[in-house]
Structure formats: structure tokens, C-alpha cells
PDB file of N, CA and C in Angstrom:
ATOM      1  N   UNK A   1       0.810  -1.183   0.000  1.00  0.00           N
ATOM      2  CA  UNK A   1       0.000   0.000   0.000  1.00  0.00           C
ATOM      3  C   UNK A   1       0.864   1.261   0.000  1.00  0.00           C
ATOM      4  N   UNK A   2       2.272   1.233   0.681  1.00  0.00           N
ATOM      5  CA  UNK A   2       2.648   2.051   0.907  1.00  0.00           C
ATOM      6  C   UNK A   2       3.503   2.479  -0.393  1.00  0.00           C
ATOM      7  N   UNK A   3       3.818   1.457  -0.854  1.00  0.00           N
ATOM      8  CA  UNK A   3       4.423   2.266  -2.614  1.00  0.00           C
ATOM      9  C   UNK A   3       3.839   2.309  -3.491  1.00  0.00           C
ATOM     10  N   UNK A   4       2.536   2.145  -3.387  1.00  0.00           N
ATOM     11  CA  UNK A   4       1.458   2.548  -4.534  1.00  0.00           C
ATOM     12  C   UNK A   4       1.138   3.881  -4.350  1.00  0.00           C
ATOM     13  N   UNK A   5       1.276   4.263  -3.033  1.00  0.00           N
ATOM     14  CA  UNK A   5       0.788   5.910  -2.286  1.00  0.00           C
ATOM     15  C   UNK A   5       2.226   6.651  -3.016  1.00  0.00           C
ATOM     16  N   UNK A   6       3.577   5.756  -2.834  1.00  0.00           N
ATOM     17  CA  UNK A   6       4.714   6.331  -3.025  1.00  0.00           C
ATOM     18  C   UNK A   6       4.165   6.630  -5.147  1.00  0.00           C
ATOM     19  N   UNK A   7       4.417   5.565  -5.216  1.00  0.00           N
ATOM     20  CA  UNK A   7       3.984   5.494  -7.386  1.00  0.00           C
ATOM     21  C   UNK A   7       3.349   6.727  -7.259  1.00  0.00           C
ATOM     22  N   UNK A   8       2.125   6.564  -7.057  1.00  0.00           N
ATOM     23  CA  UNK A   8       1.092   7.550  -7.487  1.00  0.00           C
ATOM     24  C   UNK A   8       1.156   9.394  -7.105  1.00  0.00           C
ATOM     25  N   UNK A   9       2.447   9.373  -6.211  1.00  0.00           N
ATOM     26  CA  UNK A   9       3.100  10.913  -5.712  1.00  0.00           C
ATOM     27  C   UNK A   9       4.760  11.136  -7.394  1.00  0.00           C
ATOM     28  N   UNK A  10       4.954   9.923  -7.525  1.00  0.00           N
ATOM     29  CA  UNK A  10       5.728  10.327  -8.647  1.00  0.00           C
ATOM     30  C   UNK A  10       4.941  10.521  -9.890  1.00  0.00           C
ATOM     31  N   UNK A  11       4.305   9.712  -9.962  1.00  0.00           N
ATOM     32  CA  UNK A  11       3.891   9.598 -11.497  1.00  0.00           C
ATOM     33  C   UNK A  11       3.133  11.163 -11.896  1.00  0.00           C
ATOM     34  N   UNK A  12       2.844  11.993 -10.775  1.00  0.00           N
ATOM     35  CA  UNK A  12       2.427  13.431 -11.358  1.00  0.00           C
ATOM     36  C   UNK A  12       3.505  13.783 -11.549  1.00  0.00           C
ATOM     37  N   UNK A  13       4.961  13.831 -10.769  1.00  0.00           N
ATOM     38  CA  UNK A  13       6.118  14.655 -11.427  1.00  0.00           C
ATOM     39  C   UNK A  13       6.847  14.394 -12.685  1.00  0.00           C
ATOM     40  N   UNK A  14       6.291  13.060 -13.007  1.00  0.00           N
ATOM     41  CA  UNK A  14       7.063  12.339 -14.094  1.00  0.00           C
ATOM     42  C   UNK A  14       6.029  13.218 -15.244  1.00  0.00           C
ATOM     43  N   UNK A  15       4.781  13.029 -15.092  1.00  0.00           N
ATOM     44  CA  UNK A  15       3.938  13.370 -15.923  1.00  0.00           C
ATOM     45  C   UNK A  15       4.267  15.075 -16.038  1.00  0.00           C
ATOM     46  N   UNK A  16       4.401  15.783 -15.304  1.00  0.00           N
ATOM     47  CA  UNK A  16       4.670  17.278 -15.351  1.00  0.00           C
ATOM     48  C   UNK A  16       5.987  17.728 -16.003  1.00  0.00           C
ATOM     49  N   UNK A  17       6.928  16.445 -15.698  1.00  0.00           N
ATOM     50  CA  UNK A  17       8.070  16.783 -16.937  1.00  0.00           C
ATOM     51  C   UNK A  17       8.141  16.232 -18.328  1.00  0.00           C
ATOM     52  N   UNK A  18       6.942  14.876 -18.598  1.00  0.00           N
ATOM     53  CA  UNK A  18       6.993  14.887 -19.930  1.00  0.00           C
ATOM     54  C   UNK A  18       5.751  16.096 -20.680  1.00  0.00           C
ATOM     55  N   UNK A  19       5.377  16.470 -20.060  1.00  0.00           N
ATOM     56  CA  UNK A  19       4.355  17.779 -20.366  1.00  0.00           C
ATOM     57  C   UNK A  19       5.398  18.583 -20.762  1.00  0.00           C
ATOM     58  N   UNK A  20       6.418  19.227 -20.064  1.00  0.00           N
ATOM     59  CA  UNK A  20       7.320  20.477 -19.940  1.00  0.00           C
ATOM     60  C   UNK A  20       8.258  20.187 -21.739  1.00  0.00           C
ATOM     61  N   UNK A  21       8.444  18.599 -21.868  1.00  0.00           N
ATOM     62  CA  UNK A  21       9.326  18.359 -22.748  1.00  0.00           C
ATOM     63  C   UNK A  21       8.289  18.513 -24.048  1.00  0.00           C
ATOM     64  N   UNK A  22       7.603  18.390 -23.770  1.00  0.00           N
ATOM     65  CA  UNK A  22       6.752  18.099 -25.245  1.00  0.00           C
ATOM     66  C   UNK A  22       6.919  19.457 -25.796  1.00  0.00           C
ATOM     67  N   UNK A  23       6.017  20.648 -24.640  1.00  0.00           N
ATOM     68  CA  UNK A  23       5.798  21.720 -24.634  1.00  0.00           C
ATOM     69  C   UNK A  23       7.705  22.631 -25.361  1.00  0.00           C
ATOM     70  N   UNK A  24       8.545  21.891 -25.135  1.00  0.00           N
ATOM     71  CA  UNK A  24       9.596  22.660 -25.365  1.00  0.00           C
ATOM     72  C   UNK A  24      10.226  22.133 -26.982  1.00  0.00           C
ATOM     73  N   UNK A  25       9.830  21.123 -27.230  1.00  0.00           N
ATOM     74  CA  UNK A  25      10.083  20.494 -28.698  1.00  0.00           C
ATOM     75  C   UNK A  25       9.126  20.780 -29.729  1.00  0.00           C
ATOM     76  N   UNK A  26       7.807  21.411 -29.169  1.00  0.00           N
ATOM     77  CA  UNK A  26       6.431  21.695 -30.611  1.00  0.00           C
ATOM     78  C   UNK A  26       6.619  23.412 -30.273  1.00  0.00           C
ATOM     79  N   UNK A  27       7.340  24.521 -29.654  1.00  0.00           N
ATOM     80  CA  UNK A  27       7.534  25.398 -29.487  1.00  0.00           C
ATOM     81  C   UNK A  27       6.469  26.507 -29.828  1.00  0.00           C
ATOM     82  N   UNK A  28       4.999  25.495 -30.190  1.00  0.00           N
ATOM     83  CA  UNK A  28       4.009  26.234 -31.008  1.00  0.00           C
ATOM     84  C   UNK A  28       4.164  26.567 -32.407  1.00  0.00           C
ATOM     85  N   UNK A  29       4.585  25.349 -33.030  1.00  0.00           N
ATOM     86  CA  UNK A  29       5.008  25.169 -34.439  1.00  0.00           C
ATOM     87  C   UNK A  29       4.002  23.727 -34.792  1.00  0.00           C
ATOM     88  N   UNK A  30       2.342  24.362 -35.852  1.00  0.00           N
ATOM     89  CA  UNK A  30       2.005  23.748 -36.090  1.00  0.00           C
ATOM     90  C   UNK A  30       2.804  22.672 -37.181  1.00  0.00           C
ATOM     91  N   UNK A  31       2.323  21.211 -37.312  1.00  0.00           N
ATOM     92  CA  UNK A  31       2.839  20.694 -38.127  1.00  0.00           C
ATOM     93  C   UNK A  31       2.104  21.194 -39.894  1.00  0.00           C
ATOM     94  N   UNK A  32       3.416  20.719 -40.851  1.00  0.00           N
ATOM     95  CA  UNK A  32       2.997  21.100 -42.312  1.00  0.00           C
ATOM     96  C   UNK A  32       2.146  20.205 -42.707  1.00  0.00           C
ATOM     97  N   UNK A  33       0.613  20.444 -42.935  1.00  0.00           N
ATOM     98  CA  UNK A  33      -0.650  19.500 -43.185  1.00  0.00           C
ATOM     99  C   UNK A  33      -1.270  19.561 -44.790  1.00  0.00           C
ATOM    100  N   UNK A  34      -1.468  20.729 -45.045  1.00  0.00           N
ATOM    101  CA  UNK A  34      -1.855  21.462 -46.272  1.00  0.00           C
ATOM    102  C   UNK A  34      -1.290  21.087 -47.180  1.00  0.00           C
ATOM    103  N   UNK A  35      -2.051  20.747 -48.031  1.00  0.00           N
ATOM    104  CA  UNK A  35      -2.002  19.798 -49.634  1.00  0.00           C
ATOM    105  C   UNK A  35      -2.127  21.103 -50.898  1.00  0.00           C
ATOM    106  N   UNK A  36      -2.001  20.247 -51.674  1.00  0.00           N
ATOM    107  CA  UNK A  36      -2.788  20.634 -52.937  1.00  0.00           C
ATOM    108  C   UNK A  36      -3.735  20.774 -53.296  1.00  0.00           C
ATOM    109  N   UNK A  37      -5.022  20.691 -52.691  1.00  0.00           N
ATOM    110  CA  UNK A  37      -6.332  20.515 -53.345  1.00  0.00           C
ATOM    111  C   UNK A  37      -6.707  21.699 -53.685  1.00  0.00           C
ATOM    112  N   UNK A  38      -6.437  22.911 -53.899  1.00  0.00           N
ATOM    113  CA  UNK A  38      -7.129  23.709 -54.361  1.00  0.00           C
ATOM    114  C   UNK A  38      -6.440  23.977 -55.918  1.00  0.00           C
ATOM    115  N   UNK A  39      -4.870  23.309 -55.692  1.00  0.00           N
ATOM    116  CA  UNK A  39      -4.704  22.892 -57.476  1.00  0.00           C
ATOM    117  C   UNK A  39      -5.590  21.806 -58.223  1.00  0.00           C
ATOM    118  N   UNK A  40      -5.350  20.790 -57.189  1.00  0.00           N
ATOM    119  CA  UNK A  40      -5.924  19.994 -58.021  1.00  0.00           C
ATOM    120  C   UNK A  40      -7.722  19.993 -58.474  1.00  0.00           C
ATOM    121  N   UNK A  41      -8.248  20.852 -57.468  1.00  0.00           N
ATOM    122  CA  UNK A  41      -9.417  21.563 -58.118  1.00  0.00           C
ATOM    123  C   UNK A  41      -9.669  22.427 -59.133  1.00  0.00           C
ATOM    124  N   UNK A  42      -8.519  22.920 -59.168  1.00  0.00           N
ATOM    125  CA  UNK A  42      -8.864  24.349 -60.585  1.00  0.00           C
ATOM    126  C   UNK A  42      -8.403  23.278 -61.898  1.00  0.00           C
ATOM    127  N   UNK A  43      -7.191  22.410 -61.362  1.00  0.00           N
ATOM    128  CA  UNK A  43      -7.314  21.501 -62.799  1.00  0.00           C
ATOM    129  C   UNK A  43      -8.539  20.559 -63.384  1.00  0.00           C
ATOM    130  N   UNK A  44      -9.118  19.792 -62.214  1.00  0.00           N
ATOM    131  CA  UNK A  44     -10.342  19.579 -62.411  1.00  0.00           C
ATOM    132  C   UNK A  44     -11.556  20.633 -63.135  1.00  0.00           C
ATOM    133  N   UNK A  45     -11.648  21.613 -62.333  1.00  0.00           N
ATOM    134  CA  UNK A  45     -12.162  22.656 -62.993  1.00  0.00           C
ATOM    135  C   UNK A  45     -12.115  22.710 -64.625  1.00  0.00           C
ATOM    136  N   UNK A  46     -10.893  22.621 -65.054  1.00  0.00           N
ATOM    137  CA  UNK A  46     -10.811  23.114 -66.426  1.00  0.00           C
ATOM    138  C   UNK A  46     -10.635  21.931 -67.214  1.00  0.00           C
ATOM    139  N   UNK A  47     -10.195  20.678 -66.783  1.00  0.00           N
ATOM    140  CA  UNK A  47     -10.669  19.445 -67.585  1.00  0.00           C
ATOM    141  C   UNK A  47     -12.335  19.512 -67.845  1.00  0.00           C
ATOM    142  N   UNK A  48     -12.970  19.770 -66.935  1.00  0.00           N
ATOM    143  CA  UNK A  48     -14.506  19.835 -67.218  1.00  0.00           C
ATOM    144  C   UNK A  48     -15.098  20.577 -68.222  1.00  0.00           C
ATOM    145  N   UNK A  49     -14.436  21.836 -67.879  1.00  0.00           N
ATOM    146  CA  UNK A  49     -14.881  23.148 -69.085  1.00  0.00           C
ATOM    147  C   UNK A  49     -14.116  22.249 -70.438  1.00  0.00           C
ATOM    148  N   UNK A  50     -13.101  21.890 -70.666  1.00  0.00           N
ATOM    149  CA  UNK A  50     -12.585  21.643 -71.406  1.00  0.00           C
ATOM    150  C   UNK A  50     -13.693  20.367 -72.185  1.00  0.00           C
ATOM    151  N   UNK A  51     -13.959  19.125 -71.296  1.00  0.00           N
ATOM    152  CA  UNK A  51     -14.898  18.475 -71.739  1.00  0.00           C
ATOM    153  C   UNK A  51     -16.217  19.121 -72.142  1.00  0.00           C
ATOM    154  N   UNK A  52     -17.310  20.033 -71.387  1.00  0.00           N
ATOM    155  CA  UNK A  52     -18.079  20.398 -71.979  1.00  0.00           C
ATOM    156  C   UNK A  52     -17.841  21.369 -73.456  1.00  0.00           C
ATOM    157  N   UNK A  53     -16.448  21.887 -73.691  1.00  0.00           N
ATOM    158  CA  UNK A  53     -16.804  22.584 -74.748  1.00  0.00           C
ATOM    159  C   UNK A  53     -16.817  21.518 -76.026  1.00  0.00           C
ATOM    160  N   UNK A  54     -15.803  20.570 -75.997  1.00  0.00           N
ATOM    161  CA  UNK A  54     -15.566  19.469 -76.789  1.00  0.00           C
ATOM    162  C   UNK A  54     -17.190  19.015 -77.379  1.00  0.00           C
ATOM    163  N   UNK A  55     -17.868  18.563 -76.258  1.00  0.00           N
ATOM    164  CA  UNK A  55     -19.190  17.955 -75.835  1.00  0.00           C
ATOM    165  C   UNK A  55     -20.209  18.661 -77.019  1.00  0.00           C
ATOM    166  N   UNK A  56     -20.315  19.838 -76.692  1.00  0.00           N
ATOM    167  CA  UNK A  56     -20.970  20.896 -77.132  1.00  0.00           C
ATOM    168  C   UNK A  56     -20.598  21.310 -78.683  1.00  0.00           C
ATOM    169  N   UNK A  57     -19.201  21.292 -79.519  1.00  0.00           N
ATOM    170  CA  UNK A  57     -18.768  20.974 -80.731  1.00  0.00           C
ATOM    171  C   UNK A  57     -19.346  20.022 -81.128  1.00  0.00           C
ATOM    172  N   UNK A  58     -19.199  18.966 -80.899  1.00  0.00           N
ATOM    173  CA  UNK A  58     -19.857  17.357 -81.642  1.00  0.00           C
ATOM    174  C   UNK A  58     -21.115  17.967 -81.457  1.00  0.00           C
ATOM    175  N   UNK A  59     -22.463  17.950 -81.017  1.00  0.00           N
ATOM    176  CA  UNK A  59     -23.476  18.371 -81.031  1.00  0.00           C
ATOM    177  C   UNK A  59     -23.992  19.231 -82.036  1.00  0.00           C
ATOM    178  N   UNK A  60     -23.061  20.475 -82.213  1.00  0.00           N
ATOM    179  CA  UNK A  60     -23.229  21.587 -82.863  1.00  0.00           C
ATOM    180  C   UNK A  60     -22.782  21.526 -84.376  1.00  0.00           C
ATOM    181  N   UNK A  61     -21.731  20.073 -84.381  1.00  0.00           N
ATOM    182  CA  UNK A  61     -21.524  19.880 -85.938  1.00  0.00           C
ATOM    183  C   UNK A  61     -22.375  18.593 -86.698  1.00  0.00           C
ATOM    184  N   UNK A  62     -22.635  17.854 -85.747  1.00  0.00           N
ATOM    185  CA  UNK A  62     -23.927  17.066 -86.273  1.00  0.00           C
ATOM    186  C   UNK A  62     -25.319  17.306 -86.220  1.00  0.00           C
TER     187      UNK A  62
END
């Protein structure tokens, strides 16, 4: 009983210094997440236009 009382008085200091370490290695530097998708949307974008004008030729010559 008596070193479970002892454990459970460390394990907050242990826990308060891997807090301190984390806190000193992410310095408030989100990580780099952000993609491409707003390229790969405008290319999408213009494959489409590109298909409907195609689309719209064949139609207009038959």
C-alpha cells in the first residue's frame, strides 16, 4: 500500500516533466498538413470546361 501511495506521488512529477518536454520540442510550431487541393481543383475545374466545350462541338456539328 505504501508504494502505490509512493507510485502515485511520482507519477504526477514524471507526468509534469513529460508535459514540460513536449511543450519545449512543438515550441508552437504547427505541423505542415496542407495539400494541394485547391490545385488539383482548378485543374479539375478546367478538364470539365474543357470536356463540356468538346461535348458541345460534336453536337453543334452534327
Amino acid at each position: 500500500m505504501k508504494e502505490t501511495g509512493n507510485d502515485i506521488k511520482q507519477s504526477t512529477e514524471v507526468i509534469s516533466k513529460v508535459i514540460e518536454i513536449k511543450k519545449e520540442k512543438e515550441n508552437g510550431v504547427l505541423p505542415k498538413t496542407a495539400g494541394n487541393y485547391l490545385f488539383g481543383a482548378l485543374i479539375g475545374l478546367v478538364l470539365m470546361g474543357i470536356a463540356f466545350g468538346l461535348i458541345r462541338k460534336a453536337r453543334l456539328t452534327n
